[in-house]
Protein backbone atom coordinates (compact mmCIF):
# COMPACT_ATOMS: atom_id res chain seq x y z
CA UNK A 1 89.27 136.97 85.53
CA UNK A 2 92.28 134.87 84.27
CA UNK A 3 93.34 131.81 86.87
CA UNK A 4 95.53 133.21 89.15
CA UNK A 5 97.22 129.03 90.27
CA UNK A 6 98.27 126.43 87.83
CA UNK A 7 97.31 123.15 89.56
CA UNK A 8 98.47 119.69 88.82
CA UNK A 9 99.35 116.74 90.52
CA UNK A 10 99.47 118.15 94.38
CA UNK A 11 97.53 117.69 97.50
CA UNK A 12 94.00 119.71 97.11
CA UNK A 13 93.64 123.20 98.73
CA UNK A 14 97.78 123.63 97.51
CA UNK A 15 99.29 124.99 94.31
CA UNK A 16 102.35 124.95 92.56
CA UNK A 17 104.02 127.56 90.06
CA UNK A 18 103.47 127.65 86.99
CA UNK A 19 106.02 126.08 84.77
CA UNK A 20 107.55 128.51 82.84
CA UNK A 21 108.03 127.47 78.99
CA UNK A 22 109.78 128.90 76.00
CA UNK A 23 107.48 130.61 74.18
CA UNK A 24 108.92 130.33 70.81
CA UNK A 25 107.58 131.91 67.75
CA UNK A 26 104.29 132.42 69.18
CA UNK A 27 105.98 135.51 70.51
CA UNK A 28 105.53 137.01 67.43
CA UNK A 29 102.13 136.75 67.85
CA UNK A 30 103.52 139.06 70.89
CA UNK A 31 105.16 141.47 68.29
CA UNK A 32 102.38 141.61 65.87
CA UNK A 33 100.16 142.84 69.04
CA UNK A 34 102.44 145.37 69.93
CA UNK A 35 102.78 146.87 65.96
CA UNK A 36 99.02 146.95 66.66
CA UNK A 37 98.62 148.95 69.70
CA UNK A 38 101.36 151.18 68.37
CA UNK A 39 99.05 151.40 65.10
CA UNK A 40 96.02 151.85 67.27
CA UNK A 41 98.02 154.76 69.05
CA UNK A 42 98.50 156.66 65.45
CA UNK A 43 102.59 155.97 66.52
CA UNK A 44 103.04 154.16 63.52
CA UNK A 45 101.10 152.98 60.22
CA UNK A 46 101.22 149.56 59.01
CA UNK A 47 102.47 151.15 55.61
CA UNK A 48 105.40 152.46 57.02
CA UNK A 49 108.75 151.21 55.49
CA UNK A 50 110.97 149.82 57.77
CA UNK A 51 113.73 152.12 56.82
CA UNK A 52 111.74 154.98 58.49
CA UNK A 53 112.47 154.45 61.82
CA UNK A 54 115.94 151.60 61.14
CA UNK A 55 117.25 153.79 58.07
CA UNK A 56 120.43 151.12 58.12
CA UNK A 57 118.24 147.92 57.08
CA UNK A 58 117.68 149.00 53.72
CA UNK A 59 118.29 146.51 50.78
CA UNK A 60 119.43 148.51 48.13
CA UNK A 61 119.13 145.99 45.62
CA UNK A 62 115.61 145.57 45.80
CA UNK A 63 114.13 148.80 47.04
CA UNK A 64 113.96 150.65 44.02
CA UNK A 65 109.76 151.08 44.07
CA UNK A 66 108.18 148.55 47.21
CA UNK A 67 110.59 149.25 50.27
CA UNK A 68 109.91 146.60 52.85
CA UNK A 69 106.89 147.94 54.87
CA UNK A 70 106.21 147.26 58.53
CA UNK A 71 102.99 144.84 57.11
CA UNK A 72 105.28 143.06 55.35
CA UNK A 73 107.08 141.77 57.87
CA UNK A 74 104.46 140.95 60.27
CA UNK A 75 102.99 138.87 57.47
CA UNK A 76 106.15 137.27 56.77
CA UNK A 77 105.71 138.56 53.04
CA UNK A 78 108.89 141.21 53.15
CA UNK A 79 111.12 138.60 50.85
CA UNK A 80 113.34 137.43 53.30
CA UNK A 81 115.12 134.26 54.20
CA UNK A 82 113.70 132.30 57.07
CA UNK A 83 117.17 132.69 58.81
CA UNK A 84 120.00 135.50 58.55
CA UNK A 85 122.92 133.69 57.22
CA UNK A 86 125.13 133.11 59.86
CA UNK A 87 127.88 130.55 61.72
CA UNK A 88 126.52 128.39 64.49
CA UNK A 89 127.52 129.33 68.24
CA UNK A 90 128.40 127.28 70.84
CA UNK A 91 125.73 124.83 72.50
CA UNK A 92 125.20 126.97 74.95
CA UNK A 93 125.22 130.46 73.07
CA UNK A 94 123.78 128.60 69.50
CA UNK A 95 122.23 132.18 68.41
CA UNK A 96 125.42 134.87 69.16
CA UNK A 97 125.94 134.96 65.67
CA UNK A 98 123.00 136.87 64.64
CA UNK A 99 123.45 140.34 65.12
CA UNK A 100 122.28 143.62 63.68
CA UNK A 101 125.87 143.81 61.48
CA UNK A 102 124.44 140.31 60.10
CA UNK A 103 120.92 141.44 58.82
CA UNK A 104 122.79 144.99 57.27
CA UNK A 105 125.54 143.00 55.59
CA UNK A 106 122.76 140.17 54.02
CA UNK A 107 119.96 143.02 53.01
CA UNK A 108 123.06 145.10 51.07
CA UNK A 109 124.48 142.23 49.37
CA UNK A 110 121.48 140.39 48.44
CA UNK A 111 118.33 140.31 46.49
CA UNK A 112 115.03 139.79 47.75
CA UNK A 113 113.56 136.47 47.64
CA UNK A 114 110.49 138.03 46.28
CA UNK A 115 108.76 141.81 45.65
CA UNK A 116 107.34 142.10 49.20
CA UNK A 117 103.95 141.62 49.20
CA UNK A 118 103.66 139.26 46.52
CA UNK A 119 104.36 135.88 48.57
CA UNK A 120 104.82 134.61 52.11
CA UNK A 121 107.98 132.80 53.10
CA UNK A 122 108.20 132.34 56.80
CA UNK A 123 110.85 133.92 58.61
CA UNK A 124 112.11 135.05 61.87
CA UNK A 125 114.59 137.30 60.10
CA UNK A 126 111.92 139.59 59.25
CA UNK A 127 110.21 139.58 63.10
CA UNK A 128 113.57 140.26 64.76
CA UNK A 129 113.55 143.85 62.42
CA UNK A 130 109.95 144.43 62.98
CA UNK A 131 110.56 144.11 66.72
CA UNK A 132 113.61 146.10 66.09
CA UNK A 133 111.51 149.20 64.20
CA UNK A 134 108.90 149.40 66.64
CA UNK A 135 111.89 149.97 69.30
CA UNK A 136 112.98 152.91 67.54
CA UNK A 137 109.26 154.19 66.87
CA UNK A 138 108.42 154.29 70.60
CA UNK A 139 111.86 155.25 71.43
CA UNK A 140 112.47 152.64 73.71
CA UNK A 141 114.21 149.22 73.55
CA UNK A 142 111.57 146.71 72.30
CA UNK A 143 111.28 144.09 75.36
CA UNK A 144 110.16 147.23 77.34
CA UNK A 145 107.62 148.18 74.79
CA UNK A 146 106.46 145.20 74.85
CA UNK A 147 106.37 145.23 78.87
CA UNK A 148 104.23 148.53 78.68
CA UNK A 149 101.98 147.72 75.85
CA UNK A 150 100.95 143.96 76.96
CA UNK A 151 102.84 142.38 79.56
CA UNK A 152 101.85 145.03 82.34
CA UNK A 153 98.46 145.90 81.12
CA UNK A 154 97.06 142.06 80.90
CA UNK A 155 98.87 141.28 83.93
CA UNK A 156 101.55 138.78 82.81
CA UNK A 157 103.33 137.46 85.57
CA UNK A 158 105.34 134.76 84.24
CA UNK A 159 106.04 136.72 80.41
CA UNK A 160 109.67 137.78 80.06
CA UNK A 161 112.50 138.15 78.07
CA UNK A 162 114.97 137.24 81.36
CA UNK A 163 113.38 134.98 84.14
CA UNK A 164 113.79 135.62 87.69
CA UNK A 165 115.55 133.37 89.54
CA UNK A 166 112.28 131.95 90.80
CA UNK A 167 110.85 131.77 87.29
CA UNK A 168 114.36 129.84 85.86
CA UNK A 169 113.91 127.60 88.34
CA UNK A 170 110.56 126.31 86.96
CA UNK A 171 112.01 126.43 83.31
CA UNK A 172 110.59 122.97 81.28
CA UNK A 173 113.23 121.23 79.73
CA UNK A 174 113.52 120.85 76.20
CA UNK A 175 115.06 117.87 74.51
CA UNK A 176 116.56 116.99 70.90
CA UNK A 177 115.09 114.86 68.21
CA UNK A 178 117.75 111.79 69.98
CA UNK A 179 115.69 112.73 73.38
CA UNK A 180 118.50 114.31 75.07
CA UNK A 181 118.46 117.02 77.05
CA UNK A 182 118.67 120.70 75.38
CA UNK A 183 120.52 123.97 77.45
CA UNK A 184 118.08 126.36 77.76
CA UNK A 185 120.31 128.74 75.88
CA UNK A 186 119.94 132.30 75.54
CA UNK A 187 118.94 134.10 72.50
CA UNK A 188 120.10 137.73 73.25
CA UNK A 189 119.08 141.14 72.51
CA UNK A 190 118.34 141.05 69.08
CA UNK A 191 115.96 137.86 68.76
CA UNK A 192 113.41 139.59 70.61
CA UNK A 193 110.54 139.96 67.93
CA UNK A 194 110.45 136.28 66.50
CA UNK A 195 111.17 134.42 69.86
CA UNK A 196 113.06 134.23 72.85
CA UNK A 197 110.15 135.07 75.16
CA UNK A 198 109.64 132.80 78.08
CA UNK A 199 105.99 132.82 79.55
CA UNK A 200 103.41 130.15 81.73
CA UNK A 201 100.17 128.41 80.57
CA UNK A 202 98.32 131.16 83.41
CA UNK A 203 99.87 133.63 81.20
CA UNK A 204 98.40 132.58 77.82
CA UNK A 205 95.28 131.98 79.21
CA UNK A 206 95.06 135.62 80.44
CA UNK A 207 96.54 136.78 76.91
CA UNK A 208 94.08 134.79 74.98
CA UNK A 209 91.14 135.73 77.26
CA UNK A 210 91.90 139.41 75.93
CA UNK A 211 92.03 138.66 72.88
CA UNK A 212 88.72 137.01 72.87
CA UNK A 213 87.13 139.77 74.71
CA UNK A 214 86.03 140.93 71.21
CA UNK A 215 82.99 142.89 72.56
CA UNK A 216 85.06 145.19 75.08
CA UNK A 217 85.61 149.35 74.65
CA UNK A 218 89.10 148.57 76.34
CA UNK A 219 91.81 148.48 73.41
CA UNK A 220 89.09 147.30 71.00
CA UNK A 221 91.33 148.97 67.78
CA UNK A 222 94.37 147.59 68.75
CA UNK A 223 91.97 143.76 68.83
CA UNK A 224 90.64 144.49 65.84
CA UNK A 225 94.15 146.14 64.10
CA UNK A 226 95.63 142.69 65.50
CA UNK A 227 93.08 140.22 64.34
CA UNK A 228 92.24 141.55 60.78
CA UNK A 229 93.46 139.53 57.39
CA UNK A 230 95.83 141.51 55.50
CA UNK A 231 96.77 138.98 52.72
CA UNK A 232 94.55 136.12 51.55
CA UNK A 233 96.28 133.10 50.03
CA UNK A 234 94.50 133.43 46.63
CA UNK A 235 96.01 136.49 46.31
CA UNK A 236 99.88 135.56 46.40
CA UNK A 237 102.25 133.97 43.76
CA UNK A 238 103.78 131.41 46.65
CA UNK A 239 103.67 130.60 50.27
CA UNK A 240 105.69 128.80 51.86
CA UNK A 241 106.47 127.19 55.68
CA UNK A 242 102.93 128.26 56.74
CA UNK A 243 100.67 124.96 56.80
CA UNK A 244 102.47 123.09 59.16
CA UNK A 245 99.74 123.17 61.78
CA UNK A 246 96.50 124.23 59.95
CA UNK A 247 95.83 125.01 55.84
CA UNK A 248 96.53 129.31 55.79
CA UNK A 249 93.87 130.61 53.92
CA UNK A 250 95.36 134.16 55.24
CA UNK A 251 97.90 136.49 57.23
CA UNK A 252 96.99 138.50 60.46
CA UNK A 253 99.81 140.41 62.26
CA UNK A 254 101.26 136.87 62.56
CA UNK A 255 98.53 135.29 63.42
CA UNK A 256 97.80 131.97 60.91
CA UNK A 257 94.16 132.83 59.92
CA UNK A 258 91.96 129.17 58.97
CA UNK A 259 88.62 129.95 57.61
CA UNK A 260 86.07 128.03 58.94
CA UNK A 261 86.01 124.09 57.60
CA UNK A 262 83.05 121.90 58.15
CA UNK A 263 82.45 122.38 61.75
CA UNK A 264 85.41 123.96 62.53
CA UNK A 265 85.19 127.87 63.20
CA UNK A 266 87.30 130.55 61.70
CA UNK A 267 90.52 130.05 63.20
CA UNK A 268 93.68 132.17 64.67
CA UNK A 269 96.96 130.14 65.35
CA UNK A 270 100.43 130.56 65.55
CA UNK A 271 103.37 127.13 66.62
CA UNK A 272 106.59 127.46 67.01
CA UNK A 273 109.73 125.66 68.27
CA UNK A 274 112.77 126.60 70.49
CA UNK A 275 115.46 124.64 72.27
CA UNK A 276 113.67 121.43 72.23
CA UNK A 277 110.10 122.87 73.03
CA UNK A 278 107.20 122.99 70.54
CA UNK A 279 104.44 124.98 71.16
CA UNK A 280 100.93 125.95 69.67
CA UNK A 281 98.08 128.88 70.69
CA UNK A 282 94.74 129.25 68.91
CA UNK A 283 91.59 130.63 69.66
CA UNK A 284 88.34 131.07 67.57
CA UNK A 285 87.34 134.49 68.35
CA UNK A 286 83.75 134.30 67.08
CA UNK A 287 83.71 131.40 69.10
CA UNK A 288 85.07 132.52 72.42
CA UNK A 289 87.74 129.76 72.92
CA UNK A 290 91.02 129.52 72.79
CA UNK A 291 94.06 126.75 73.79
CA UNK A 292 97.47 126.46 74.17
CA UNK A 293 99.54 123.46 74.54
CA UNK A 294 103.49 123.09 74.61
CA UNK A 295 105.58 119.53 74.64
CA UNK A 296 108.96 119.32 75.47
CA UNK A 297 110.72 117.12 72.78
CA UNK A 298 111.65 118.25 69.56
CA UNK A 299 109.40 115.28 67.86
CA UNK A 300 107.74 116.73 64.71
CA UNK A 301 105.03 114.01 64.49
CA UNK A 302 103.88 114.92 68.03
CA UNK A 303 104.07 118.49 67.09
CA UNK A 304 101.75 117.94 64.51
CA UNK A 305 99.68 116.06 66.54
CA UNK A 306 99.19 118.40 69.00
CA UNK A 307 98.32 121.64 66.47
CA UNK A 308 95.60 119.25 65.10
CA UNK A 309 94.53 118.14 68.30
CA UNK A 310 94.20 121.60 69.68
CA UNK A 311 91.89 122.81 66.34
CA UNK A 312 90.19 119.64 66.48
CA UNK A 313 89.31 120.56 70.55
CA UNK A 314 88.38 124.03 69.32
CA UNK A 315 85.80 122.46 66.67
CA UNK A 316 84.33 120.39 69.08
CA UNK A 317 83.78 122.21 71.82
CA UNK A 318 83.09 125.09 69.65
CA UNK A 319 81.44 124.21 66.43
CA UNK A 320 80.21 126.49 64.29
């Protein structure tokens, strides 16, 4: 059973909440499970072009034979730029300036960076469409997919798009790269599929302890849908923003997939970084281990640290 009390630096027998952290782009780790279960379901096939089910985020100057597929985004191989071009918002509303109108106007006016398929280029561009296509394949806006598909069935109590009161009260600062103090701003309804999603350490270690129930009936498609390697790095003409915590060797449904390095087992990871947090999950699922770790400073030498420190953990505790 996953820990039901986060416990830290308080008088024995008591507990505290759990903080609750910005997820950052390890939600799309989120996303990719949900395209998954979906898949699992027969709802929708990895295949699909986005354009089936969001007809208006076409890019008619590329599509001509390889539309963008659902697999390419969740693989962050669909030729898009890491951002939508867009002007910054205010400090505390820095994301109001990418909207639906801006990722039409960008994919009719521009070429793709690349045939999709053929490289990786990280970007959250392409996970706030995915997230945006499975919406409109379920029929239902995408944070409440994602509420009945995984928050509700693993029993994630801290794992929102909009904190409670309670829950905002815990909130961990972030801060800049000068140290000060970041708003926790909010990223609104479309950045819902790359980040955005707020969740505890108890939560991520009930989320990774399903995904490392590998053995289990329950869901076991939708695992293995989720934790399969759709493009190996050998394979591709370019990649690019994917090594920053680990060497990719391939692409999951946004998982960062490490093949197994001296006594290091085959790992899954995904980081991220969001308002002055960094953040990190991996797990070895042969393995049956997992971590996640967060700091709250936007210092890219501790951010580093920390991925490395995490697979290093895994390889110890878990050689293979």
């Amino acid at each position: 059973m996953p820990p039901r009390l986060c416990r830290g630096l308080v008088p024995p027998g008591q507990a505290r909440p759990c903080s609750t952290n910005r997820s950052a782009s390890p939600a799309k780790s989120f996303t990719g499970q949900v395209l998954a279960s979906l898949a699992a379901d027969g709802a929708v096939s990895l295949a699909d072009p986005l354009t089936k089910y969001a007809p208006e985020f076409i890019a008619p100057m590329s599509e001509g034979g390889r539309p963008i597929r659902l697999i390419d985004l969740a693989t962050h191989s669909a030729g898009l730029p890491r951002e939508v071009p867009h002007e910054p918002g205010p400090a505390d509303d820095p994301f109001v300036n990418i909207t639906p109108d801006a990722f039409m106007g960008w994919l009719k006016a521009n070429p793709l960076l690349f045939t999709p398929g053929t490289a990786i280029s990280y970007s959250n561009f392409g996970f706030d469409l995915l997230a945006a296509a499975l919406g409109r394949a379920a029929h239902e806006p995408y944070p409440d997919l994602l509420e009945a598909r995984v928050i509700r069935p693993l029993g994630l109590r801290d794992t929102t798009f909009a904190p409670s009161s309670e829950q905002a009260a815990h909130i961990m600062p972030g801060h800049d790269f000068d140290g000060s103090a970041l708003p926790n701003a909010k990223t609104g309804d479309v950045i819902v599929g790359s980040g955005g999603l707020y969740s505890s350490a108890r939560d991520l270690i009930a989320w990774l302890q399903w995904h490392l129930d590998r053995f289990s009936n329950d869901r076991a498609a939708e695992r293995l849908i989720d934790h399969a390697a759709y493009l190996w790095r050998n394979g591709l003409n370019a990649v690019f923003g994917m090594d920053e915590s680990g060497h990719m060797d391939a692409m999951g449904l946004a998982w960062v997939i490490m093949e197994p390095e001296g006594d290091r087992p085959l790992i899954l990871q995904k980081a991220g970084g969001l308002q002055g947090v960094f953040s990190y999950v991996a797990f070895a699922p042969s393995r049956g281990i997992g971590v996640c770790a967060a700091i709250n400073a936007f210092d890219i030498a501790a951010g580093l640290a920390m991925a490395k420190t995490a697979n290093d953990l895994i390889a110890e505790l878990a050689p293979r």
